[in-house]
C-alpha atoms as a PDB file:
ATOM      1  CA  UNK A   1       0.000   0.000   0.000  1.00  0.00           C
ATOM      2  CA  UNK A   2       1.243   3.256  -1.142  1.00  0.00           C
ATOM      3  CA  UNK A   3      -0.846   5.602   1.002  1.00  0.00           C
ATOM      4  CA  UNK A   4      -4.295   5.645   2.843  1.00  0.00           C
ATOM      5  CA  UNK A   5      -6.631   8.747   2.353  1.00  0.00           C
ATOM      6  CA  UNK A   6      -8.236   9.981   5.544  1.00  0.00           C
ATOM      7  CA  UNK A   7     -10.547  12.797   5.976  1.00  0.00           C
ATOM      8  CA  UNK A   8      -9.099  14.464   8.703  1.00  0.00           C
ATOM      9  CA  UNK A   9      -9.428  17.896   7.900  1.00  0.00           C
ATOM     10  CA  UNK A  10     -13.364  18.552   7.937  1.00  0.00           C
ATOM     11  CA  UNK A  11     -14.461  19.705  11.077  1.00  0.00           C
ATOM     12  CA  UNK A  12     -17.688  20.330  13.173  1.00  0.00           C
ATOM     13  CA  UNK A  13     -17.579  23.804  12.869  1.00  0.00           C
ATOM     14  CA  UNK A  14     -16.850  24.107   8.834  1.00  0.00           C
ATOM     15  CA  UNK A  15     -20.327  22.642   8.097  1.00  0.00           C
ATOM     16  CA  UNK A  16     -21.946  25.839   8.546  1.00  0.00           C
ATOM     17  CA  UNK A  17     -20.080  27.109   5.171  1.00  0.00           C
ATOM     18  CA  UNK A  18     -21.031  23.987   3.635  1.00  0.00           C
ATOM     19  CA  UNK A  19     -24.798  24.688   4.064  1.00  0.00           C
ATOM     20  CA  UNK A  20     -24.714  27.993   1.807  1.00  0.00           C
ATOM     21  CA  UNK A  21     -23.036  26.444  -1.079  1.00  0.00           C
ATOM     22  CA  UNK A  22     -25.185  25.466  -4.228  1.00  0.00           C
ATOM     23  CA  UNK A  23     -24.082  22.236  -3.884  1.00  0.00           C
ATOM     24  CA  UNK A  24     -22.736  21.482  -0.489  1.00  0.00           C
ATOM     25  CA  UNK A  25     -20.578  18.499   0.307  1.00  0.00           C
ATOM     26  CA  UNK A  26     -20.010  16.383  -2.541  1.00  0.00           C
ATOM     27  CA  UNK A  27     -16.889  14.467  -1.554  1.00  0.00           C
ATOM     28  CA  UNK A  28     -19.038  10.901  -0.058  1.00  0.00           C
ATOM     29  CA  UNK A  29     -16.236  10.422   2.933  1.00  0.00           C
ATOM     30  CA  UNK A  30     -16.831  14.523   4.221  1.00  0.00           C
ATOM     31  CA  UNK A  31     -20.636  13.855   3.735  1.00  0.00           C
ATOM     32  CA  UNK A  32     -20.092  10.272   5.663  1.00  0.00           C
ATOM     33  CA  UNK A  33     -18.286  11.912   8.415  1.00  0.00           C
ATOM     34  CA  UNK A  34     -20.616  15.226   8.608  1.00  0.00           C
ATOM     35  CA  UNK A  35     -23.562  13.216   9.069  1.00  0.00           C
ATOM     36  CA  UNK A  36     -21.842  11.756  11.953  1.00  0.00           C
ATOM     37  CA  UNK A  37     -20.709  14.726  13.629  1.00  0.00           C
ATOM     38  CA  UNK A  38     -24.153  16.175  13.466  1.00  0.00           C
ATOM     39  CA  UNK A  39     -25.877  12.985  14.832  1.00  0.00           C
ATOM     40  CA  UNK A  40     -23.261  12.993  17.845  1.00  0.00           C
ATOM     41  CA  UNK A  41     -22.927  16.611  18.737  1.00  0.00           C
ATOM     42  CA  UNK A  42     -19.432  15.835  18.447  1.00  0.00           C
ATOM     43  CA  UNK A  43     -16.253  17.029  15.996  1.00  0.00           C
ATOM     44  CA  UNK A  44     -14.293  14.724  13.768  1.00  0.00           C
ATOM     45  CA  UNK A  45     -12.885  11.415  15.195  1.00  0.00           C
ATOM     46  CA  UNK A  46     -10.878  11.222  12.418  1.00  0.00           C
ATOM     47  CA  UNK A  47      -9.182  14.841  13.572  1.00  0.00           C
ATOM     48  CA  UNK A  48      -9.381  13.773  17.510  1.00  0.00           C
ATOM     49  CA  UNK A  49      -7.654  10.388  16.610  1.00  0.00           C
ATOM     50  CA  UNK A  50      -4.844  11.523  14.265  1.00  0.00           C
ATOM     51  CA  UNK A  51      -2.020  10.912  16.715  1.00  0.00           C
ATOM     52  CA  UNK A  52      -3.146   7.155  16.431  1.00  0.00           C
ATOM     53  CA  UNK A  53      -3.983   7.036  13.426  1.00  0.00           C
ATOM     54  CA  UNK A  54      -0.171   9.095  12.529  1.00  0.00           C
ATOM     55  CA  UNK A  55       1.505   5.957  14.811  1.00  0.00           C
ATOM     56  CA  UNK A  56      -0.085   3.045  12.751  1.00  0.00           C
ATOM     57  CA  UNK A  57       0.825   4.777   9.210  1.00  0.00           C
ATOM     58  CA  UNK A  58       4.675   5.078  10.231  1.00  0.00           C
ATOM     59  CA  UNK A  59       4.688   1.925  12.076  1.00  0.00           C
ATOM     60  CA  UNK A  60       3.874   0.629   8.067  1.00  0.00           C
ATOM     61  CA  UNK A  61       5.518   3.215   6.427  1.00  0.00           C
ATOM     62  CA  UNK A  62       2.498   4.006   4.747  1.00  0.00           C
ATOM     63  CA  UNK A  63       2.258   7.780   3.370  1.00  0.00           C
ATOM     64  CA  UNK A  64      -1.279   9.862   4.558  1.00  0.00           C
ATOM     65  CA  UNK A  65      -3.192  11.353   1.834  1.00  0.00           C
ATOM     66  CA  UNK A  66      -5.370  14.128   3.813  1.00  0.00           C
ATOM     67  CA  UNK A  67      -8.724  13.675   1.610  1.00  0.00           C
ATOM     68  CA  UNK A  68     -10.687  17.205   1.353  1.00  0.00           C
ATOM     69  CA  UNK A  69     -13.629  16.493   2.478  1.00  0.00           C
ATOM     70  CA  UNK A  70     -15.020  20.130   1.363  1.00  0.00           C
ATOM     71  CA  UNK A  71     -13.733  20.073  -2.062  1.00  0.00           C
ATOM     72  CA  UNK A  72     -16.384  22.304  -4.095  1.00  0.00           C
ATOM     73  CA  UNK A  73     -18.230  20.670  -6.539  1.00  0.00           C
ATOM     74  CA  UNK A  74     -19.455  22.522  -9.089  1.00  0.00           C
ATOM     75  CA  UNK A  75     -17.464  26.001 -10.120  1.00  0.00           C
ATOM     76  CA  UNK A  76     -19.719  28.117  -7.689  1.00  0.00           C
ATOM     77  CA  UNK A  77     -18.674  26.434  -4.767  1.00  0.00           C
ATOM     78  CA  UNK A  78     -14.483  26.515  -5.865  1.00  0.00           C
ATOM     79  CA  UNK A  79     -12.570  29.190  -3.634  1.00  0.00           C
ATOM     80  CA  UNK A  80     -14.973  29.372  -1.070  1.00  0.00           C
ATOM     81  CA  UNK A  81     -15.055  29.529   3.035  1.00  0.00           C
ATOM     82  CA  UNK A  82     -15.790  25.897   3.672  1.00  0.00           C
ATOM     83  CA  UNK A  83     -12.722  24.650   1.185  1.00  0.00           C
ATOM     84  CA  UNK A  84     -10.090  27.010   2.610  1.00  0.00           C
ATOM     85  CA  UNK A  85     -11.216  26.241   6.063  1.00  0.00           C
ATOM     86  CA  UNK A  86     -10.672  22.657   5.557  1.00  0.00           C
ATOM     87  CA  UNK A  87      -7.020  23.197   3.934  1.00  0.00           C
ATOM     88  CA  UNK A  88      -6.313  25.540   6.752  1.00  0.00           C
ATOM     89  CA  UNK A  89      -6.842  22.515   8.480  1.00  0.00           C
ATOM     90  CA  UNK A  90      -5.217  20.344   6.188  1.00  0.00           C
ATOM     91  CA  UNK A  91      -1.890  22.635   6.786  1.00  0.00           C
ATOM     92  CA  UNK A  92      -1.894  21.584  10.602  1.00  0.00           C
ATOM     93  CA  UNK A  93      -2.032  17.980   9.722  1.00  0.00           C
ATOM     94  CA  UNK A  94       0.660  18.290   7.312  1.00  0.00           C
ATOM     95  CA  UNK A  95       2.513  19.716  10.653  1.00  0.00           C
ATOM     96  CA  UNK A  96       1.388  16.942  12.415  1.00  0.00           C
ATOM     97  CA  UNK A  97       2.194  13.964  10.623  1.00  0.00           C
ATOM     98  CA  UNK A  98       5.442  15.094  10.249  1.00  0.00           C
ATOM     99  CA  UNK A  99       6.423  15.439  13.305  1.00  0.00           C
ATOM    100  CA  UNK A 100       5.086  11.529  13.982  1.00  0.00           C
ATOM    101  CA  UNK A 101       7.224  10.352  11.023  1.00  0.00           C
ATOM    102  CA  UNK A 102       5.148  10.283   8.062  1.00  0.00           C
ATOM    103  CA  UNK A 103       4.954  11.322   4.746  1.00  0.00           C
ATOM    104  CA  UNK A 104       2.108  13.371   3.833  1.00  0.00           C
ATOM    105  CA  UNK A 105       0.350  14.472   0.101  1.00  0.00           C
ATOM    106  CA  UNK A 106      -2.641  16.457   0.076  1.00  0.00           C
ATOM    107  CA  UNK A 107      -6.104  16.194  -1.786  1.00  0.00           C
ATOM    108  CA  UNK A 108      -6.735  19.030  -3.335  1.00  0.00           C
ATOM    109  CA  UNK A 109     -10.179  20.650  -5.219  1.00  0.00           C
ATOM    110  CA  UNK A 110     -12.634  19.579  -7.720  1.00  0.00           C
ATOM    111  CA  UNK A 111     -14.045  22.243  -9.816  1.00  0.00           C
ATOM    112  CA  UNK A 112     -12.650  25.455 -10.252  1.00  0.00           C
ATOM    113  CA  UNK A 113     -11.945  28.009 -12.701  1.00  0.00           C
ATOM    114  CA  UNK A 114      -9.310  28.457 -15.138  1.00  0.00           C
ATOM    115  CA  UNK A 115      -8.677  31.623 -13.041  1.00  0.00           C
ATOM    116  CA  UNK A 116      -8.734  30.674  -9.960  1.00  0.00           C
ATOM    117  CA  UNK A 117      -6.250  27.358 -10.087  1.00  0.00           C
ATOM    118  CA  UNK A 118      -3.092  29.384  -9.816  1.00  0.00           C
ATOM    119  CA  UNK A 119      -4.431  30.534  -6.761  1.00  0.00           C
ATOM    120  CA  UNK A 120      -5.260  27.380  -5.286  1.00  0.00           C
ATOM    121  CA  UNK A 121      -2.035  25.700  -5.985  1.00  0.00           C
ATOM    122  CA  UNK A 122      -0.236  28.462  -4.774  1.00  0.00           C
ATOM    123  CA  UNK A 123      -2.420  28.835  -1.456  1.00  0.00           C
ATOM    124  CA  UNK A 124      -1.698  24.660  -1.029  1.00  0.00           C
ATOM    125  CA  UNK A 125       1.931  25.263  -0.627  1.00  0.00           C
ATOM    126  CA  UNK A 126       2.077  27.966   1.379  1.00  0.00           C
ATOM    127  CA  UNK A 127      -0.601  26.638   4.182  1.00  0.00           C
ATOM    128  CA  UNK A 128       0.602  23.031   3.271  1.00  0.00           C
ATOM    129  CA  UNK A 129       4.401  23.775   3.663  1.00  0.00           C
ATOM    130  CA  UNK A 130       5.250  22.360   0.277  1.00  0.00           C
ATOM    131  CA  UNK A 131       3.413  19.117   0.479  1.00  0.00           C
ATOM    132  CA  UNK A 132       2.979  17.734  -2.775  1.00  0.00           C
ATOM    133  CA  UNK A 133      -0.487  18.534  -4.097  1.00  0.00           C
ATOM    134  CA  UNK A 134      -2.878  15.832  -5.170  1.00  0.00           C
ATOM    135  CA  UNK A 135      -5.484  16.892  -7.416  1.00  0.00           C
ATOM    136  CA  UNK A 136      -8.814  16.084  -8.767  1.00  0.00           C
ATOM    137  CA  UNK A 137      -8.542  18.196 -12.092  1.00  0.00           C
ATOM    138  CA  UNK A 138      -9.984  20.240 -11.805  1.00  0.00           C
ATOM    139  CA  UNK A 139     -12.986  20.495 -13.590  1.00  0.00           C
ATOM    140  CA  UNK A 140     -13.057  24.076 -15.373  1.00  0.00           C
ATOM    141  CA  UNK A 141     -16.718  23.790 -16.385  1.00  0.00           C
ATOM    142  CA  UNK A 142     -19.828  21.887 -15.406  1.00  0.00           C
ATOM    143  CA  UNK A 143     -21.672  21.947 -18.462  1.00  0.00           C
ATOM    144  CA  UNK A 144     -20.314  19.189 -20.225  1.00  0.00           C
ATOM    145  CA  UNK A 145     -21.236  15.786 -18.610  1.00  0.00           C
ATOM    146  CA  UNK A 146     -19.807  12.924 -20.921  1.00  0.00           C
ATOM    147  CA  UNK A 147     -16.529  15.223 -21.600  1.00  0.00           C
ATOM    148  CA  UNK A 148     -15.666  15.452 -18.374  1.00  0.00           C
ATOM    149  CA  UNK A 149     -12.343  14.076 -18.852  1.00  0.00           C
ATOM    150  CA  UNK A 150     -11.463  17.182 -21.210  1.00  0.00           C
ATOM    151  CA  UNK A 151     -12.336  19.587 -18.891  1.00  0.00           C
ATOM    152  CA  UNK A 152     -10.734  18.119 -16.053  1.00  0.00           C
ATOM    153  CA  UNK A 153      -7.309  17.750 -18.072  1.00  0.00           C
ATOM    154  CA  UNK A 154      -7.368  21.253 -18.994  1.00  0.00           C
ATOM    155  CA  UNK A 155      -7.496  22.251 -15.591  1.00  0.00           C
ATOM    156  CA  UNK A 156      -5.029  19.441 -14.701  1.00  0.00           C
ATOM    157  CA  UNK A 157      -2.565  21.047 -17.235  1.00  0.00           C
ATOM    158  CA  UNK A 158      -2.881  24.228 -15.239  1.00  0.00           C
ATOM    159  CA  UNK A 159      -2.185  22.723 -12.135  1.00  0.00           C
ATOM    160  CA  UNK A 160       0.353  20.785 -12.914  1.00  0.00           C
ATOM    161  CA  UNK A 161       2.289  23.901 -14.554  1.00  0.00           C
ATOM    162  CA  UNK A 162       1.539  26.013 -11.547  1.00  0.00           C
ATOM    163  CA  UNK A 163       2.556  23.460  -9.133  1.00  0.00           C
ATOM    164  CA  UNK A 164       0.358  20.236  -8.193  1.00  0.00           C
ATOM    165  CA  UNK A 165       2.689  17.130  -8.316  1.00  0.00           C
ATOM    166  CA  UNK A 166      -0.224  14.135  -8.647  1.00  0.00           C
ATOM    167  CA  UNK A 167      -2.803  14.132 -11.260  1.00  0.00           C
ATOM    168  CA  UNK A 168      -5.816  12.170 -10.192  1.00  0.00           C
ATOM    169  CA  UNK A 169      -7.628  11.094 -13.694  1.00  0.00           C
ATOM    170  CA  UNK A 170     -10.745  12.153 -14.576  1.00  0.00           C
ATOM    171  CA  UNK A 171     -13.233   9.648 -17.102  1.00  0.00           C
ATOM    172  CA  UNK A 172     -15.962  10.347 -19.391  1.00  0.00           C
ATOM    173  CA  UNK A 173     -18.436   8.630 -17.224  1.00  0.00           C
ATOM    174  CA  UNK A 174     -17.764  11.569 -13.869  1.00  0.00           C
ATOM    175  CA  UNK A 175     -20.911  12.621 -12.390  1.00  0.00           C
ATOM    176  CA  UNK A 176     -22.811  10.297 -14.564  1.00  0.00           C
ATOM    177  CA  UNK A 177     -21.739   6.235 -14.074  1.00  0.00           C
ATOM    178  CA  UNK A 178     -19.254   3.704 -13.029  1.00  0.00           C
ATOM    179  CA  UNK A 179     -16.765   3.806 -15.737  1.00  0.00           C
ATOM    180  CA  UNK A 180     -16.431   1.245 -18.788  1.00  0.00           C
ATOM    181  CA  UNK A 181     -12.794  -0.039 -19.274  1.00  0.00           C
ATOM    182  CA  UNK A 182     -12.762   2.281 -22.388  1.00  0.00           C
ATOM    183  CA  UNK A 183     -13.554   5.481 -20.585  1.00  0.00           C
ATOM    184  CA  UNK A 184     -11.104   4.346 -18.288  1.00  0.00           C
ATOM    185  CA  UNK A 185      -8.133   4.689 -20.939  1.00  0.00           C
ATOM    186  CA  UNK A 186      -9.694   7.879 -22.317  1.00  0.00           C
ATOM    187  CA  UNK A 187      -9.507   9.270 -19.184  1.00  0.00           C
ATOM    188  CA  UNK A 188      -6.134   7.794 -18.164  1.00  0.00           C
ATOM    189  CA  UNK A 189      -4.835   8.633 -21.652  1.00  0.00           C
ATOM    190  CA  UNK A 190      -6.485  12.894 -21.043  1.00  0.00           C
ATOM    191  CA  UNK A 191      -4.221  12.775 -18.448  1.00  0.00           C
ATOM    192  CA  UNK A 192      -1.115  11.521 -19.755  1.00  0.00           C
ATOM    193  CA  UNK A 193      -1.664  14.384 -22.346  1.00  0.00           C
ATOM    194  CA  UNK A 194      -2.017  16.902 -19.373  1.00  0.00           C
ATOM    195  CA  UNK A 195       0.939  16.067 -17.549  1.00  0.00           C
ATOM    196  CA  UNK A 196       3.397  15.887 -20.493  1.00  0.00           C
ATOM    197  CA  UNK A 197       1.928  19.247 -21.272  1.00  0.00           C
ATOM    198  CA  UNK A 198       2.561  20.425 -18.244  1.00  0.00           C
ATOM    199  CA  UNK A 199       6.241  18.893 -17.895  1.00  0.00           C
ATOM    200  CA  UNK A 200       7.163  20.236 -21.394  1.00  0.00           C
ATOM    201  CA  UNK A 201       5.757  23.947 -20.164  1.00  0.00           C
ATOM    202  CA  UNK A 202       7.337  23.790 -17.005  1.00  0.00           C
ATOM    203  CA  UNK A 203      11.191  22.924 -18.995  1.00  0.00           C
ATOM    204  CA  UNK A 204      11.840  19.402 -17.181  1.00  0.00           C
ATOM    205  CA  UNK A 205      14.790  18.536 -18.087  1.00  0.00           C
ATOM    206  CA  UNK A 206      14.047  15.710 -21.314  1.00  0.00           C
ATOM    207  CA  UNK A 207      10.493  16.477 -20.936  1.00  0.00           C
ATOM    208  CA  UNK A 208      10.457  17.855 -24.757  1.00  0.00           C
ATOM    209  CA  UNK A 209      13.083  15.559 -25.982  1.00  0.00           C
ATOM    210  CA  UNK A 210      10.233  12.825 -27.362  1.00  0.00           C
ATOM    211  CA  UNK A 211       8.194  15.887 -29.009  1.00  0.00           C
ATOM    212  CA  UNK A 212      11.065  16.686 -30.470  1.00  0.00           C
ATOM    213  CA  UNK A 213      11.916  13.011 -32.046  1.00  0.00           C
ATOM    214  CA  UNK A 214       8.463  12.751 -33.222  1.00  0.00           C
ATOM    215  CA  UNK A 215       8.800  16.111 -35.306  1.00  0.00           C
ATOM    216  CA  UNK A 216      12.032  15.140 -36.957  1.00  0.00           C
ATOM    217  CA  UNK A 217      10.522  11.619 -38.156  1.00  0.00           C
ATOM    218  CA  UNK A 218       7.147  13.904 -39.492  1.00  0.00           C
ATOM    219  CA  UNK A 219       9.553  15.720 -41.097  1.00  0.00           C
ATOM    220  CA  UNK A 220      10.903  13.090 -42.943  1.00  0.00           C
ATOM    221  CA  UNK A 221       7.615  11.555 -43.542  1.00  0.00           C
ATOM    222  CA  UNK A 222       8.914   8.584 -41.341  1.00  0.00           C
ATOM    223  CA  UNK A 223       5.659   6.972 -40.823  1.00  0.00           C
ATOM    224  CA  UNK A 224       6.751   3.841 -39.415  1.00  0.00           C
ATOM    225  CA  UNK A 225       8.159   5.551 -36.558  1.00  0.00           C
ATOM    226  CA  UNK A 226       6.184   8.330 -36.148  1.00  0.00           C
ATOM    227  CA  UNK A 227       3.672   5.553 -35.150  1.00  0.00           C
ATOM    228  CA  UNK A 228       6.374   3.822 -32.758  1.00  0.00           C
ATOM    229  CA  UNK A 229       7.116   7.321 -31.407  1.00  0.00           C
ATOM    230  CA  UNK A 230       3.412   7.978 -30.541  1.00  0.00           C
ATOM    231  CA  UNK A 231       1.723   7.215 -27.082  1.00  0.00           C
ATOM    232  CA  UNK A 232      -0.930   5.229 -29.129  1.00  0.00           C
ATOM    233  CA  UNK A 233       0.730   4.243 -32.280  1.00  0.00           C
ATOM    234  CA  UNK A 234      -1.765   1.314 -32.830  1.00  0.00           C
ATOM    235  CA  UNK A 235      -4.530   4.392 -32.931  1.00  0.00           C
ATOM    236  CA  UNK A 236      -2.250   6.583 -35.247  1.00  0.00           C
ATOM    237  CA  UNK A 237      -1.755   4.205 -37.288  1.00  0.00           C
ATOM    238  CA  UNK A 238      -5.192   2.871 -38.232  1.00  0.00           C
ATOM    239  CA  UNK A 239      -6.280   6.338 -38.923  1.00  0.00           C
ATOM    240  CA  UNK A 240      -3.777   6.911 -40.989  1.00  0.00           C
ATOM    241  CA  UNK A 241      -4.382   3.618 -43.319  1.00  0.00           C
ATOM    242  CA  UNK A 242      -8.071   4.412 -43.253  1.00  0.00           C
ATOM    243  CA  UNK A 243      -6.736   7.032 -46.943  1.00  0.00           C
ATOM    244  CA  UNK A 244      -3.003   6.474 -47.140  1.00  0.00           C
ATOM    245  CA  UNK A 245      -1.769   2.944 -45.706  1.00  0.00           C
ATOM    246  CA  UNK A 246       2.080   3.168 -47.243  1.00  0.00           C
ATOM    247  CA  UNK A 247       4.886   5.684 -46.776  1.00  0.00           C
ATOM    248  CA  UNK A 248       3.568   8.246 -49.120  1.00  0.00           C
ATOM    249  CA  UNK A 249       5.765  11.530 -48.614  1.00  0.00           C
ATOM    250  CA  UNK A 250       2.423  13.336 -47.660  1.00  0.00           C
ATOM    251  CA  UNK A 251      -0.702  12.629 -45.501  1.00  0.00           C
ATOM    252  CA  UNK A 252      -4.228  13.010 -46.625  1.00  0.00           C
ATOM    253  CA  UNK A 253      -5.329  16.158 -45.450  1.00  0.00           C
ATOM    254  CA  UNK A 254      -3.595  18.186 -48.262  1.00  0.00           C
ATOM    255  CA  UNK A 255      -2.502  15.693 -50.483  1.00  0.00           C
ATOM    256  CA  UNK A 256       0.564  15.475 -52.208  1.00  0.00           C
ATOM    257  CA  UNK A 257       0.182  18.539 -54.286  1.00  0.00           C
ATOM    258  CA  UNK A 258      -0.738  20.905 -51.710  1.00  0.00           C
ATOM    259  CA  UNK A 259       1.126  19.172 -49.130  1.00  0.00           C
ATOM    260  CA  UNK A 260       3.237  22.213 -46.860  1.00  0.00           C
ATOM    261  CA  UNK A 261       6.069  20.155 -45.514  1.00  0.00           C
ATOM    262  CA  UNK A 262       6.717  18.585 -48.888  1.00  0.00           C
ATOM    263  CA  UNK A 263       7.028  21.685 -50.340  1.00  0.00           C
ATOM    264  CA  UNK A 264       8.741  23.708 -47.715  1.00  0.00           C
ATOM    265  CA  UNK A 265      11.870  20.925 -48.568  1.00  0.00           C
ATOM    266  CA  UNK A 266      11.356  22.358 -51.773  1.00  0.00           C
ATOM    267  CA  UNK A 267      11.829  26.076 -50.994  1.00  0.00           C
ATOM    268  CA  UNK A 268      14.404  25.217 -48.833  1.00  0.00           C
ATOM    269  CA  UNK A 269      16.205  23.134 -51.813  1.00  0.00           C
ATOM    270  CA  UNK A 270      15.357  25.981 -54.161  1.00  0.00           C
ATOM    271  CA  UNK A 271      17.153  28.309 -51.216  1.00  0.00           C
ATOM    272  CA  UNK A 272      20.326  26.140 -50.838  1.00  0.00           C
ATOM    273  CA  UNK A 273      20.702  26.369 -54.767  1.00  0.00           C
ATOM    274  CA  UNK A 274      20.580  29.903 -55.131  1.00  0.00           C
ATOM    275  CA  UNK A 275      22.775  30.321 -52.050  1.00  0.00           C
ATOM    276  CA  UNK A 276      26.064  32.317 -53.542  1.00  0.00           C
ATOM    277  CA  UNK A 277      28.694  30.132 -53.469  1.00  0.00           C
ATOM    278  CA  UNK A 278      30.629  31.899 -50.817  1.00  0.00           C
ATOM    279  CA  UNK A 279      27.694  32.192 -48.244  1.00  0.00           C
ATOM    280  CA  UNK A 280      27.484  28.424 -48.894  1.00  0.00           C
ATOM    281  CA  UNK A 281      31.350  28.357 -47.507  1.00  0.00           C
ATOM    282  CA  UNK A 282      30.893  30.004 -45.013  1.00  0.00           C
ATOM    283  CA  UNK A 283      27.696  28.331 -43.591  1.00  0.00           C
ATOM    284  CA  UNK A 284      30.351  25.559 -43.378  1.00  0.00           C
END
């Protein structure tokens, strides 16, 4: 086991911001636990217990993920009261499990605005103390059920570049139903497009070094390993042979008439040609 999520960090007395959201408490453990601190009169055993709880993760070596029970839900609720009470919260447990001897990543929010994720990831480290950020998206609009796993990477992009260091996928199913095993690579694959965004933006070292092998073999017209080069070459490829199955030095789209890289190696030719000779020496 690599680490056990706990929802530590919604108290008793954040469930009053929770009740004027549009869409209150959507994460099912902070519901769970805020129906039982309502029945009992009493504040999160989950919070009162974390000293135990802290002793049996090191004694395992098992890393805490500190769940956010307030996440928002829908783009209303992002930014609010009740979310940066809870990862106020979140930033004394980080505190605390430290000082027991455990590693700590922290859960961070659902739907929020393009706008607003800087923020958020930003906030996170500084109340967190660095801890890497582990995030559900987020979602940067509600209104597309079925392509959730679009907006959810776009937002994962952002917070990736501005900081989060764990992507938590996203499928086309969210909100909606369990997920087929296909929506489950769509998702996983949104995702994989997110982060390498984000690693490429953010200059990781090698990050842009496979980019950068599959644009040399397009500009040869290297087919065959433009499609070993791709993260789904099997998919590449059968689109590709669905007009032009061979090596043809051009793809469809244009043709070969009209094709722009075949005939930018012709200007460039053309160029070289008319190069006077002692340019052409010293370019050498």
């Amino acid at each position: 086991m690599d680490f056990f999520t706990i929802h530590a960090g919604i108290r008793r007395g954040h469930l009053e911001f929770a009740t004027r959201r549009k869409l209150g408490i959507v994460s099912r453990g902070g519901g769970l636990l805020a129906k039982w601190m309502v029945h009992h009169g009493r504040d999160n055993p989950m919070y009162e217990m974390f000293e135990d709880i802290c002793g049996i993760l090191a004694e395992y070596d098992v890393t805490c993920s500190l769940g956010d029970g307030l996440r928002p839900g829908c783009l209303a609720d992002a930014s609010d009261a009740a979310q940066m009470a809870e990862l106020d919260t979140l930033g004394e447990l980080v505190v605390r499990a430290r000082k027991l001897g455990v590693q700590v990543i922290v859960e961070g929010p659902g739907h929020v605005p393009y706008d607003q994720i800087e923020m958020n990831m930003k906030r996170q480290q500084q109340v967190c103390d660095g801890a890497p950020f582990y995030v559900l998206g987020p979602v940067v609009s509600d209104v597309f059920p079925g392509y959730d796993h679009i907006t959810s990477a776009i937002g994962a992009t952002a917070a990736a570049f501005h900081g989060a260091s764990f992507l938590c996928y996203v499928t086309p199913a969210e909100h909606l139903a369990l997920p087929t095993p296909d929506e489950v690579k769509q998702g996983c694959i949104a995702y994989k497009i997110a982060a390498h965004a984000a690693d490429v933006a953010r200059g990781l070292p090698g990050a842009r070094d496979w980019d950068d092998r599959i644009s040399e073999a397009r500009a040869n017209f290297d087919w065959k390993r433009q499609f070993e080069l791709a993260f789904d070459g099997q998919i590449a490829r059968a689109i590709r042979s669905r007009d032009l199955p061979g090596q043809e030095e051009y793809c469809s789209m244009c043709g070969q008439r009209w094709c722009a890289l075949r005939i930018s190696k012709e200007v460039a030719a053309k160029l070289a040609e008319s190069q006077p000779t002692g340019n052409k020496a010293l370019d050498a």
